[in-house]
N, C-alpha and C. Protein backbone atom coordinates (compact mmCIF):
# COMPACT_ATOMS: atom_id res chain seq x y z
N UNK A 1 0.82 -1.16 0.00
CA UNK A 1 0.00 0.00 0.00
C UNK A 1 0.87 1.23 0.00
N UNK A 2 0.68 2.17 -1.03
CA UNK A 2 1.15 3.45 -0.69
C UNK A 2 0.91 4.54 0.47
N UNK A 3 1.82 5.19 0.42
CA UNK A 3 1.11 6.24 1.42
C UNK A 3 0.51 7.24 0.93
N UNK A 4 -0.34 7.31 -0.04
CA UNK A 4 -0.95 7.82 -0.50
C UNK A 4 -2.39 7.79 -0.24
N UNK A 5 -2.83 6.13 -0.06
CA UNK A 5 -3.75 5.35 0.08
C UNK A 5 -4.34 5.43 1.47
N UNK A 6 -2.90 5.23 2.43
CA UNK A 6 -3.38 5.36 3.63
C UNK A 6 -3.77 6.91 4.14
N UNK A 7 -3.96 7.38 3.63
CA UNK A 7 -4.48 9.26 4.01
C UNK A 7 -5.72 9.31 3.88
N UNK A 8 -6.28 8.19 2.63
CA UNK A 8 -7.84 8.79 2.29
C UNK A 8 -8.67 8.10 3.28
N UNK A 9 -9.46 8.19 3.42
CA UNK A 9 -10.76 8.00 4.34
C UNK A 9 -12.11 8.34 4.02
N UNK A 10 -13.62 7.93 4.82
CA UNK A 10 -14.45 8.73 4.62
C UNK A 10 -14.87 9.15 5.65
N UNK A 11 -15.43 9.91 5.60
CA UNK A 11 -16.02 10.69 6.73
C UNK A 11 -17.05 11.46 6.28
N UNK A 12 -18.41 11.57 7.76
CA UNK A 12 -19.31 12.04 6.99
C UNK A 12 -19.34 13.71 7.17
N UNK A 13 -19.64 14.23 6.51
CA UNK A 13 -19.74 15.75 6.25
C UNK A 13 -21.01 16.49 5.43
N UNK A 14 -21.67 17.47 5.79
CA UNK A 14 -22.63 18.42 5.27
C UNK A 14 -22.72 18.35 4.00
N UNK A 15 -23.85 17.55 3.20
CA UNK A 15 -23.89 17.80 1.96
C UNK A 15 -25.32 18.62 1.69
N UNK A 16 -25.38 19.72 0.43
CA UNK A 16 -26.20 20.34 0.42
C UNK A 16 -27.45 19.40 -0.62
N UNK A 17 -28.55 19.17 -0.04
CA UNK A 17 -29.72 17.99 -0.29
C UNK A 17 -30.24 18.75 -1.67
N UNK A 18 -30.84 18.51 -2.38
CA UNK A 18 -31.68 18.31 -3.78
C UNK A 18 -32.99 18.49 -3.05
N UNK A 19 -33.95 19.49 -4.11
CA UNK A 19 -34.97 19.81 -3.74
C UNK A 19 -36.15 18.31 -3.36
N UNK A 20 -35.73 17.08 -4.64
CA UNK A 20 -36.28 16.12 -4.00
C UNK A 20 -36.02 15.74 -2.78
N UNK A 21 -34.61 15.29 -2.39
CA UNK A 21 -34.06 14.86 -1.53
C UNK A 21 -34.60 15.39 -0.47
N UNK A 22 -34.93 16.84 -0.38
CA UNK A 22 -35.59 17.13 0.99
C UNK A 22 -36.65 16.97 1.06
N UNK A 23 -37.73 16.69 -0.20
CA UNK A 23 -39.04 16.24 0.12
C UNK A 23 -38.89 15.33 0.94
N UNK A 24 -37.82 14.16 0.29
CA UNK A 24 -37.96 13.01 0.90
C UNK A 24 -38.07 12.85 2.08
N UNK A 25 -37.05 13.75 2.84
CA UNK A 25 -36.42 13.55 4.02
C UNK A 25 -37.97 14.16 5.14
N UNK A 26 -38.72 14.82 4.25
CA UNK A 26 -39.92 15.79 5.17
C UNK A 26 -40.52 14.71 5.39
N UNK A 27 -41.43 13.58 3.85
CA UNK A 27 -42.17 12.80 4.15
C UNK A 27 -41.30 11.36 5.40
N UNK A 28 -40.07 11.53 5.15
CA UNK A 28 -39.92 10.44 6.39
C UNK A 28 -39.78 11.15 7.57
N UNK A 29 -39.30 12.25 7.90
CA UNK A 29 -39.59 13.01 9.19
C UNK A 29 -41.16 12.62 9.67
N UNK A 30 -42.43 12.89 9.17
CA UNK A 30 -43.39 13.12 9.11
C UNK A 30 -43.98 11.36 9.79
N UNK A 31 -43.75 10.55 8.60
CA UNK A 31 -43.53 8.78 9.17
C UNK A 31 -43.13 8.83 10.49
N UNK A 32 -41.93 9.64 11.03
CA UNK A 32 -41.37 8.74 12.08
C UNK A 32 -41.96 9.88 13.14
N UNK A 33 -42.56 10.74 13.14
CA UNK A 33 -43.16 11.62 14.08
C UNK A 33 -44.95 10.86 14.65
N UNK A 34 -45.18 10.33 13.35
CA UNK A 34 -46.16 9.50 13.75
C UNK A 34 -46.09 7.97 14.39
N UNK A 35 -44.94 7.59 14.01
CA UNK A 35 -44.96 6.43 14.81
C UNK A 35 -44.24 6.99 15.86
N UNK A 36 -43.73 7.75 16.44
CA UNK A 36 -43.63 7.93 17.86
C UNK A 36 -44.92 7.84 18.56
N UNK A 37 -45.78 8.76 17.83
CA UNK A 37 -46.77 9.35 18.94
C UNK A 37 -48.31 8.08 18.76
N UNK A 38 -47.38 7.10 17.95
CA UNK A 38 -48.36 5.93 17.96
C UNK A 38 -47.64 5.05 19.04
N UNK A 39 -46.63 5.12 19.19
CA UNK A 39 -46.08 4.02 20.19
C UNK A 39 -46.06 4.84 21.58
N UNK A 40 -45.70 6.26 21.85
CA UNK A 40 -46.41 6.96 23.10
C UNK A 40 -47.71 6.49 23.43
N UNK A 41 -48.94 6.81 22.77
CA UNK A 41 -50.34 6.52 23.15
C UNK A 41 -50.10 5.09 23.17
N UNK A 42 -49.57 4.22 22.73
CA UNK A 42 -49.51 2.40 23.09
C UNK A 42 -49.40 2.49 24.52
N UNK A 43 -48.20 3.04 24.61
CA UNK A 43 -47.46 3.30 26.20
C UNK A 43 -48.18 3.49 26.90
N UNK A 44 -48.78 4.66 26.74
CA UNK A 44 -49.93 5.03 27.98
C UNK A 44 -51.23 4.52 28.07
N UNK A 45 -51.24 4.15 27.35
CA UNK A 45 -52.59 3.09 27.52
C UNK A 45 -52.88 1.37 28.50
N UNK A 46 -51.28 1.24 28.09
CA UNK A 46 -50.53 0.09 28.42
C UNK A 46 -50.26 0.25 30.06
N UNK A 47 -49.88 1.46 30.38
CA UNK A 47 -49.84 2.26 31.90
C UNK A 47 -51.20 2.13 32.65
N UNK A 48 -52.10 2.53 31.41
CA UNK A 48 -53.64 2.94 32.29
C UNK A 48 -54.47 1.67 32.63
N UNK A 49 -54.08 0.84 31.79
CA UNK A 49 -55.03 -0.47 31.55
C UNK A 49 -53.79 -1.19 33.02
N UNK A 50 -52.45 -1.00 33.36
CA UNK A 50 -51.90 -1.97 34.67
C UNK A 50 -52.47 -0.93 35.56
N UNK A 51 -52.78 0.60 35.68
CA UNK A 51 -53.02 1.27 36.82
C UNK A 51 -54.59 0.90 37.42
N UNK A 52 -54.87 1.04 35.94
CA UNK A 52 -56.36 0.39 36.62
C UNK A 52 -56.46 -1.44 37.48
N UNK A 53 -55.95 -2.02 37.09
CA UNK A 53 -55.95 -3.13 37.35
C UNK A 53 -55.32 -3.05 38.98
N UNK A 54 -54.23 -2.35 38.67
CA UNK A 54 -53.62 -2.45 40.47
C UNK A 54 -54.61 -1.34 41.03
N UNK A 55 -55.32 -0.21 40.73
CA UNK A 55 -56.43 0.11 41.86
C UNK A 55 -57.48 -1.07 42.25
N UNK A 56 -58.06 -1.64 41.29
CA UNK A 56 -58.91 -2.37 41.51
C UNK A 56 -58.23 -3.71 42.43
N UNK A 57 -57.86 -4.17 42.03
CA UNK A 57 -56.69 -4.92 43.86
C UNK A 57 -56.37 -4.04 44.77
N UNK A 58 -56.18 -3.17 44.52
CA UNK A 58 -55.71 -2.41 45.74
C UNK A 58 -57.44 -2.02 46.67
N UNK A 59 -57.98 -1.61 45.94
CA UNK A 59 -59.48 -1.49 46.46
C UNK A 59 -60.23 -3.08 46.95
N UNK A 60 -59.82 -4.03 46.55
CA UNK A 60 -59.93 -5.25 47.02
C UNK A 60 -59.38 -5.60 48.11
N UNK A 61 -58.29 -5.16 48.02
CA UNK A 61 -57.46 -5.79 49.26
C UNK A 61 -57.69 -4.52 50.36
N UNK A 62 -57.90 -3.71 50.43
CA UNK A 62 -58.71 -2.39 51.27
C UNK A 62 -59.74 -3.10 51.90
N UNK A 63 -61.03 -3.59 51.19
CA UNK A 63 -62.51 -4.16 51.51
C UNK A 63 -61.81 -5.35 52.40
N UNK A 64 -61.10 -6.29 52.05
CA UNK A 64 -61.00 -7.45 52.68
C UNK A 64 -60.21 -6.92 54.43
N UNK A 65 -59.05 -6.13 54.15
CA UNK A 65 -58.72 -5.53 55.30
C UNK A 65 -59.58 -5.06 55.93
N UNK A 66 -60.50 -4.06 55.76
CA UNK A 66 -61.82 -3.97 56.80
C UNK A 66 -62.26 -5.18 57.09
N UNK A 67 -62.80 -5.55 56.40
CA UNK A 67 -63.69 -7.32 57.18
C UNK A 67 -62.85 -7.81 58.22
N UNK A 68 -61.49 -8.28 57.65
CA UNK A 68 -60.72 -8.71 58.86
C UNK A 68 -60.77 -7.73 60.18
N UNK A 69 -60.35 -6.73 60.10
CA UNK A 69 -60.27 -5.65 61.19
C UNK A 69 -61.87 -5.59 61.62
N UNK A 70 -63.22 -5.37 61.05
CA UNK A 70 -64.22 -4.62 61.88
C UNK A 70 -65.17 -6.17 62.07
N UNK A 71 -65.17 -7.26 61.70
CA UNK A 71 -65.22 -8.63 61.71
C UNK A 71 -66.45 -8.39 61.11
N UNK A 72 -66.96 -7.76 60.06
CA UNK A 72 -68.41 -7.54 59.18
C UNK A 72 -67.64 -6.84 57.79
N UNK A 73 -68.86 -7.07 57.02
CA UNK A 73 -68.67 -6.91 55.99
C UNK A 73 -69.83 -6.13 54.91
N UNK A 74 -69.87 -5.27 54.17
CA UNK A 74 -71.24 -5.11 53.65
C UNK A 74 -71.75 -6.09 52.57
N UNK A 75 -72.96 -6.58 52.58
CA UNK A 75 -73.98 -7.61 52.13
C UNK A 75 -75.02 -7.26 51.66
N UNK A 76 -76.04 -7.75 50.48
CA UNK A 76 -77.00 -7.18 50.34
C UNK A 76 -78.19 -7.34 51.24
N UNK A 77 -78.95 -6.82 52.34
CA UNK A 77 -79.81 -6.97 52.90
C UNK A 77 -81.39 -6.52 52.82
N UNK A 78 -82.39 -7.44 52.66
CA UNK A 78 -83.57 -6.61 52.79
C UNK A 78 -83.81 -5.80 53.63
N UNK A 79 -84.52 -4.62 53.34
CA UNK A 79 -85.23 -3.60 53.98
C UNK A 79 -86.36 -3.20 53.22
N UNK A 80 -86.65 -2.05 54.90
CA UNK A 80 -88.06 -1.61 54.66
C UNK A 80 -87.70 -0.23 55.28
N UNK A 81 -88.96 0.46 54.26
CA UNK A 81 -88.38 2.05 53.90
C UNK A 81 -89.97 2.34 54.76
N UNK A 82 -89.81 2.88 55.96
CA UNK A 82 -91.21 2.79 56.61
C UNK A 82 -91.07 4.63 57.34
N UNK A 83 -92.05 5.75 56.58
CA UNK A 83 -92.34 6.62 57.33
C UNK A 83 -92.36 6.74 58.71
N UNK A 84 -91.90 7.96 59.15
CA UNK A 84 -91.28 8.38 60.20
C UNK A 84 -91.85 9.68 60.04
N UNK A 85 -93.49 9.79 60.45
CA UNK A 85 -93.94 11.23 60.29
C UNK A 85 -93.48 12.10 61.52
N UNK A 86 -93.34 11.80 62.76
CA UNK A 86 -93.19 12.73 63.45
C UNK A 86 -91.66 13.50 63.19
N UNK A 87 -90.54 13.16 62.40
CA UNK A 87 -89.49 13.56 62.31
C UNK A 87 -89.88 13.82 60.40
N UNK A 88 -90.03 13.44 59.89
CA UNK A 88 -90.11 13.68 58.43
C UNK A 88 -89.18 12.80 57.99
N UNK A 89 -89.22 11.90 58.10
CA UNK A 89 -87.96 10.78 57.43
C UNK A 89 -88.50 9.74 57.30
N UNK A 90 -87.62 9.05 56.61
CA UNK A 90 -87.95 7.62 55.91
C UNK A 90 -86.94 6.90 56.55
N UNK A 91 -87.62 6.19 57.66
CA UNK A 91 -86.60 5.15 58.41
C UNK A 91 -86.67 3.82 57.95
N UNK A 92 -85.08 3.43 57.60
CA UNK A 92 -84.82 1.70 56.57
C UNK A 92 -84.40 1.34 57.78
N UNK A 93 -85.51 0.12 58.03
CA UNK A 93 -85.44 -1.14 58.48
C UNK A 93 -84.38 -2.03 58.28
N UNK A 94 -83.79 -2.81 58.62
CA UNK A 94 -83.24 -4.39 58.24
C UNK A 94 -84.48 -5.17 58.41
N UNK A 95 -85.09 -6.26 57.11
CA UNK A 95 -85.97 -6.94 57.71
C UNK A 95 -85.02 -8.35 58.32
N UNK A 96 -83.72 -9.08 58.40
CA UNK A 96 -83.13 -9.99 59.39
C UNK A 96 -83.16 -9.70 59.89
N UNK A 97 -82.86 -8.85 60.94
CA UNK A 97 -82.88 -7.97 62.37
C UNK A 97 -84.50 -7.67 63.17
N UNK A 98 -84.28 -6.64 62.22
CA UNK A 98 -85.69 -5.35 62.96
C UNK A 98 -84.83 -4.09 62.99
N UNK A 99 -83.53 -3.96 62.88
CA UNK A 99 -82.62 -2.55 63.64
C UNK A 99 -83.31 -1.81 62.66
N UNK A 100 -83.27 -0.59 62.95
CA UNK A 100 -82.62 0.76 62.31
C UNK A 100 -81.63 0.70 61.39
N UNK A 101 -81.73 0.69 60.14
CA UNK A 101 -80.16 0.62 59.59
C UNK A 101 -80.10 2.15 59.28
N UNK A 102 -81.13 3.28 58.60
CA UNK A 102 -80.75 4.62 58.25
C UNK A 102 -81.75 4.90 58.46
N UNK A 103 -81.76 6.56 58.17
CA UNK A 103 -82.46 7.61 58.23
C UNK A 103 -82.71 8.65 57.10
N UNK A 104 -83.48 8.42 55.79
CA UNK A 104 -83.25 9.44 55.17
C UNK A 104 -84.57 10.72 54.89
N UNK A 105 -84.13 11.86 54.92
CA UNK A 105 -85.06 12.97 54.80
C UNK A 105 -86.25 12.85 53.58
N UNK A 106 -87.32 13.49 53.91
CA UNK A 106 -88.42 13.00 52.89
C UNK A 106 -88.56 14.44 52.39
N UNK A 107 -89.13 14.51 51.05
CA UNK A 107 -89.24 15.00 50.03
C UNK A 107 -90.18 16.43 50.61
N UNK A 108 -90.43 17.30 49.79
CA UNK A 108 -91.78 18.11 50.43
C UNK A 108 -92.62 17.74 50.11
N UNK A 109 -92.89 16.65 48.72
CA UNK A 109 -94.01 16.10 48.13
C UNK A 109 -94.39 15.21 49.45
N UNK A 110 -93.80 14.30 49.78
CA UNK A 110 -93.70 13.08 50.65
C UNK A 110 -94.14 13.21 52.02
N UNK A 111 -93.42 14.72 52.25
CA UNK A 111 -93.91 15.15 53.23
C UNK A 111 -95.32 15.64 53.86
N UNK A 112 -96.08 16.54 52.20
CA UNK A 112 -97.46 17.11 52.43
C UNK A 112 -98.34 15.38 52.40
N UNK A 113 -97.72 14.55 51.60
CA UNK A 113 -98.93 13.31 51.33
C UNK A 113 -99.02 12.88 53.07
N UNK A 114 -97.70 12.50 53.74
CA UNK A 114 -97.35 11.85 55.08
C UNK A 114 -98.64 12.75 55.72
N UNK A 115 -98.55 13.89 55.62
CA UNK A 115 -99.48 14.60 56.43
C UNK A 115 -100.91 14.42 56.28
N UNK A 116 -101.11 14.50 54.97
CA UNK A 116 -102.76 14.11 54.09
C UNK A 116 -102.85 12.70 54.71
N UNK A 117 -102.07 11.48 54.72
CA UNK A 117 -102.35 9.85 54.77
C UNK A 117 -102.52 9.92 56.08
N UNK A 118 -101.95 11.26 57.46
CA UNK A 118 -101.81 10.74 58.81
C UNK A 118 -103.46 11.40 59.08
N UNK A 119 -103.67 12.64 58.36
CA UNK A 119 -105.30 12.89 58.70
C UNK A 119 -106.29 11.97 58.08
N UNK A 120 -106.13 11.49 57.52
CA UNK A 120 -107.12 10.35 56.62
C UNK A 120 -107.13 9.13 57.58
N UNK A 121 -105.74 8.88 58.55
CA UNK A 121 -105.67 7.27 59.16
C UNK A 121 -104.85 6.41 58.69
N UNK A 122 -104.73 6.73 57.53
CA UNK A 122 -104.08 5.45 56.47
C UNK A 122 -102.22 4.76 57.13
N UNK A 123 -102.00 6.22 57.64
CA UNK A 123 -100.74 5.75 58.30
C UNK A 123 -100.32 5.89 59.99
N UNK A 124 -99.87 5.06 60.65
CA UNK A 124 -100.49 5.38 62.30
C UNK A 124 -99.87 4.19 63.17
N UNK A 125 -99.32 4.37 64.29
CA UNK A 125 -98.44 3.66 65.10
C UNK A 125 -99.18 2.09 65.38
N UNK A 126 -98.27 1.34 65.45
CA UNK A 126 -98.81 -0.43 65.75
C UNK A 126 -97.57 -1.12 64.79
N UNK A 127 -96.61 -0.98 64.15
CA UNK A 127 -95.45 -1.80 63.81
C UNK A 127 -94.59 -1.73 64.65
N UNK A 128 -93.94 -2.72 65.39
CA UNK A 128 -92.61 -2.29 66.29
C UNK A 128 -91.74 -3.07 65.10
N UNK A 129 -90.28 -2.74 65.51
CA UNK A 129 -89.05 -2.67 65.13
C UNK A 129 -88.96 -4.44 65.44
N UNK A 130 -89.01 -5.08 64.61
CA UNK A 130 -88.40 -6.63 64.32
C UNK A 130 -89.81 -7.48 65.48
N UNK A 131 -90.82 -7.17 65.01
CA UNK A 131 -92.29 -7.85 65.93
C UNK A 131 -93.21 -8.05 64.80
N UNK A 132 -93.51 -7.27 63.53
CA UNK A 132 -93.76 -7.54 62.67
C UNK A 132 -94.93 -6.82 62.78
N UNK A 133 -96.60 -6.74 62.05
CA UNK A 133 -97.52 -5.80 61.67
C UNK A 133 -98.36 -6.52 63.18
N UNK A 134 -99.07 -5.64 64.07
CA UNK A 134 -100.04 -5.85 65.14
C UNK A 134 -101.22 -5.22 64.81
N UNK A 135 -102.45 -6.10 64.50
CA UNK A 135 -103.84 -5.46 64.12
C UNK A 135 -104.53 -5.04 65.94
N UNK A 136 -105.61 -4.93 65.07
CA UNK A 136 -106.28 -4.32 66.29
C UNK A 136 -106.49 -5.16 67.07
N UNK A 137 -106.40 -6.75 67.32
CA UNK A 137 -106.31 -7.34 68.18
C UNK A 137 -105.40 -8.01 68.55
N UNK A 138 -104.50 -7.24 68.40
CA UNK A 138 -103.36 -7.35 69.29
C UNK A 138 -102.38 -8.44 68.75
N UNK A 139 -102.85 -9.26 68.03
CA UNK A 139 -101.85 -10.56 66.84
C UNK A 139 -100.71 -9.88 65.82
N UNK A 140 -99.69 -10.88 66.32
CA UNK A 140 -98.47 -10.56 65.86
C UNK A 140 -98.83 -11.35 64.54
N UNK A 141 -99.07 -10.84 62.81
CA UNK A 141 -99.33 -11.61 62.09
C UNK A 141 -97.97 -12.32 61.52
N UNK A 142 -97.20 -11.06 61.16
CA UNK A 142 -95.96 -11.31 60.66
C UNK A 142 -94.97 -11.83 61.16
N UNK A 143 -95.09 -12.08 62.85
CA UNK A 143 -93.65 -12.57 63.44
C UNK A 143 -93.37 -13.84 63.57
N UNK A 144 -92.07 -14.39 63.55
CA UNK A 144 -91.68 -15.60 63.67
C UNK A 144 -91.85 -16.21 64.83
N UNK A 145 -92.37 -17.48 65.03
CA UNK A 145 -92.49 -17.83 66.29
C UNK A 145 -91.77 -17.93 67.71
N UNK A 146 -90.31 -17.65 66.96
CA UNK A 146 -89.40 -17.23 67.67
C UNK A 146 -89.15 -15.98 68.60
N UNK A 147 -89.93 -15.06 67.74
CA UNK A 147 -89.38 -13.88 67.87
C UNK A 147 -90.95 -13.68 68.58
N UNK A 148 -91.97 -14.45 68.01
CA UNK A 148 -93.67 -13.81 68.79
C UNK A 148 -93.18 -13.81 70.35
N UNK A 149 -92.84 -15.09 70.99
CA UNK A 149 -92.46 -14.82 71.87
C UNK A 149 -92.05 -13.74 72.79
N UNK A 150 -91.32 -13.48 72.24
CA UNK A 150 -90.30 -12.08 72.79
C UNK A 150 -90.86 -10.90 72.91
N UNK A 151 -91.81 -10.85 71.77
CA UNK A 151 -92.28 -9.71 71.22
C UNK A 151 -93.75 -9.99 72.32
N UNK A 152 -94.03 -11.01 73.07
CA UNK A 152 -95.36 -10.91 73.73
C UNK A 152 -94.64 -10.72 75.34
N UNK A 153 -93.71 -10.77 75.63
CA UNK A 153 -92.53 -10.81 76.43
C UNK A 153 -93.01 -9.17 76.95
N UNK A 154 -92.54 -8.62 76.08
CA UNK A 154 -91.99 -7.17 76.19
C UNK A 154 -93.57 -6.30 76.41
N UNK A 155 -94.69 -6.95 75.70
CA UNK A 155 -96.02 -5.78 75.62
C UNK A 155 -96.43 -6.01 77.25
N UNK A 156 -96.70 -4.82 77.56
CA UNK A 156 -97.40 -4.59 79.24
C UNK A 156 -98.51 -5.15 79.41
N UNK A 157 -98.54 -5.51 80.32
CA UNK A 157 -100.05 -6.64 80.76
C UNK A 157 -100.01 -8.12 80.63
N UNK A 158 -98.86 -7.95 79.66
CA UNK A 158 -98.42 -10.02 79.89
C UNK A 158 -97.63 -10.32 81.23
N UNK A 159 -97.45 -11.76 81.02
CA UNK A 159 -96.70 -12.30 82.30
C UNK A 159 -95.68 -11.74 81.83
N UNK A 160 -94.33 -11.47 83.25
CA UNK A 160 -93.46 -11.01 82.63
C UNK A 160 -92.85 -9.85 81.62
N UNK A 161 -93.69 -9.27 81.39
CA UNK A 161 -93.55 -8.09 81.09
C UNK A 161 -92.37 -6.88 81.07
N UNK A 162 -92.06 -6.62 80.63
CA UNK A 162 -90.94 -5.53 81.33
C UNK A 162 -91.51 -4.44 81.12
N UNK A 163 -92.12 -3.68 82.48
CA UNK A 163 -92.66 -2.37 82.52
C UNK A 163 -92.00 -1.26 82.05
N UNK A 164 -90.64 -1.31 81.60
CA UNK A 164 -90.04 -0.08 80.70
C UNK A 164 -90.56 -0.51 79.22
N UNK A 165 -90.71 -1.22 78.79
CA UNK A 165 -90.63 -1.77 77.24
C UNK A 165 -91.87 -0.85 76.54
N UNK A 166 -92.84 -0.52 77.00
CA UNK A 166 -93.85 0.29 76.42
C UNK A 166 -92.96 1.47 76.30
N UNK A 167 -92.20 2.19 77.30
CA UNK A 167 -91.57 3.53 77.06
C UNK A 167 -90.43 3.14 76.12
N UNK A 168 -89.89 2.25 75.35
CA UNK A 168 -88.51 2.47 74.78
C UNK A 168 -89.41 2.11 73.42
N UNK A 169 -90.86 1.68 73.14
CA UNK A 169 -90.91 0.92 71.63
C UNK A 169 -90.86 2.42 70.76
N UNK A 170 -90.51 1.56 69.45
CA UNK A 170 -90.75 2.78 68.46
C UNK A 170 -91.50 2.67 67.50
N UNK A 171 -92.64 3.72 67.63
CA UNK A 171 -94.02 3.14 66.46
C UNK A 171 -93.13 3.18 64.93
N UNK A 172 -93.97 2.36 64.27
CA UNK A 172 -93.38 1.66 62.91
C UNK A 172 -94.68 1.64 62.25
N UNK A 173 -95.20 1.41 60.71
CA UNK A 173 -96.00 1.89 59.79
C UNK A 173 -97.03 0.81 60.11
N UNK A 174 -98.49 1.12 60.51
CA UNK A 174 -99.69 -0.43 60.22
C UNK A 174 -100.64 0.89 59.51
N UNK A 175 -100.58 0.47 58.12
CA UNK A 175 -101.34 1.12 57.03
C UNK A 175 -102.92 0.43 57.96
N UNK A 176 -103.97 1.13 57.60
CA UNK A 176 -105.58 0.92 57.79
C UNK A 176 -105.77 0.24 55.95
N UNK A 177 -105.08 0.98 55.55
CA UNK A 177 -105.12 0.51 54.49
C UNK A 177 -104.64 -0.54 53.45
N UNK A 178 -104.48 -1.23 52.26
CA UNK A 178 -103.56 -2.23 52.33
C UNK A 178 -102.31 -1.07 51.92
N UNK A 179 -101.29 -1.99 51.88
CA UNK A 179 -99.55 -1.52 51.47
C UNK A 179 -99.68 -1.16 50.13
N UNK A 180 -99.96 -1.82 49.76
CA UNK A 180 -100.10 -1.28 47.95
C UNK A 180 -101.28 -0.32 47.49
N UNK A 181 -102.20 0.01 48.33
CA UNK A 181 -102.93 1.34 48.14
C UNK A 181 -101.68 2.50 48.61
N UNK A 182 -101.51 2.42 49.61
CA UNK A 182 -100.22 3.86 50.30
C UNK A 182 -99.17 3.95 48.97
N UNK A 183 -98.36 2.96 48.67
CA UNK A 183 -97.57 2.95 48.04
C UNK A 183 -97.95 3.42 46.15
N UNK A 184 -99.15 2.52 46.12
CA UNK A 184 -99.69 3.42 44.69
C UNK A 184 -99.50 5.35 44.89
N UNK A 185 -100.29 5.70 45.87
CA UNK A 185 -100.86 6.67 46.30
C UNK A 185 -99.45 7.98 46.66
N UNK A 186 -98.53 6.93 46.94
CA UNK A 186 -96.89 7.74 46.65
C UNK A 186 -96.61 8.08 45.17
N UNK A 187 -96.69 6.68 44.68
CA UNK A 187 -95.98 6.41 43.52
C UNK A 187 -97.00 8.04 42.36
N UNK A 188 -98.14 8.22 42.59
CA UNK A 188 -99.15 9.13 42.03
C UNK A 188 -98.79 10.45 42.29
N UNK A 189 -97.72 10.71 43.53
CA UNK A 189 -97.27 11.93 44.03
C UNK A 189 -95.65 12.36 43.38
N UNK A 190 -95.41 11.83 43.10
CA UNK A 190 -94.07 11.87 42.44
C UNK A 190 -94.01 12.62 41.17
């Protein structure tokens, strides 16, 4: 090899582009600006779809930590949504129980009917809290035989009796009327 040979090289250096040549170079600029911002939005989607997934465990494993810690859990339970005219509320029952589970405020509609149904009769104290509907003679229709018991336990004038139990009951709904007249008679007020 001469030493002539060994001097040359290439190297890259500034060449001035051809009016095509820079089209070219725009339309592949243009290509590769879009597949970025196609493989960005992949990305983040790819982010949102694991973030969601770890909230939703994480909100799982939250619910199960309460249960362990408060030794209950929420369940779907029947209730009963039974007027509460002297306060204006709609007190929900548990029907497994009898408790109180809430308290929610009634409407002004709900409110003028409560008032119209309490002068008419239609709505008026004789349900206690987990004893079930008591007519006018005094029969527990609805209660379990379990629970009639208890519930004849507690009314004053039986054997046994507990003479506070009249002062702690809390009147609960015995329509004069049937349930599905009151409840039409809502449903008409709305």
């Amino acid at each position: 090899m001469s030493m002539s040979d060994e001097r040359k090289f290439v190297q890259e250096l500034a060449v001035q582009l051809t009016p095509s040549e820079r089209a070219d170079r725009g339309r592949e600029l243009a290509n590769m600006l879009e597949r970025i911002r196609e493989t960005d939005r992949a990305e983040k989607e790819r982010r949102k779809g694991f973030k969601a997934e770890l909230d939703e465990m994480k909100l799982s494993a939250d619910r199960l930590q309460r249960a362990v810690h408060t030794g209950s859990e929420p369940r779907p339970i029947e209730c009963e949504r039974v007027p509460n005219i002297e306060r204006s509320t709609w007190d929900i029952y548990r029907l497994d129980t009898g408790e109180l589970a809430s308290s929610e405020a009634m409407t002004q509609g709900e409110k003028e009917a409560s008032k119209q149904y309490e002068i008419e009769g239609v709505w008026g104290a004789g349900r206690e809290i987990g004893k079930g509907v008591r007519n006018d003679a005094g029969d527990a229709g609805d209660v379990p035989p379990k629970k009639k018991a208890k519930a004849d336990a507690t009314e004053p004038g039986r054997k046994n009796a507990d003479p506070t139990a009249a002062d702690t009951k809390k009147k609960r709904w015995s329509p004069s009327k049937s349930e599905t007249a009151v409840d039409d008679a809502l449903d008409g007020e709305s």
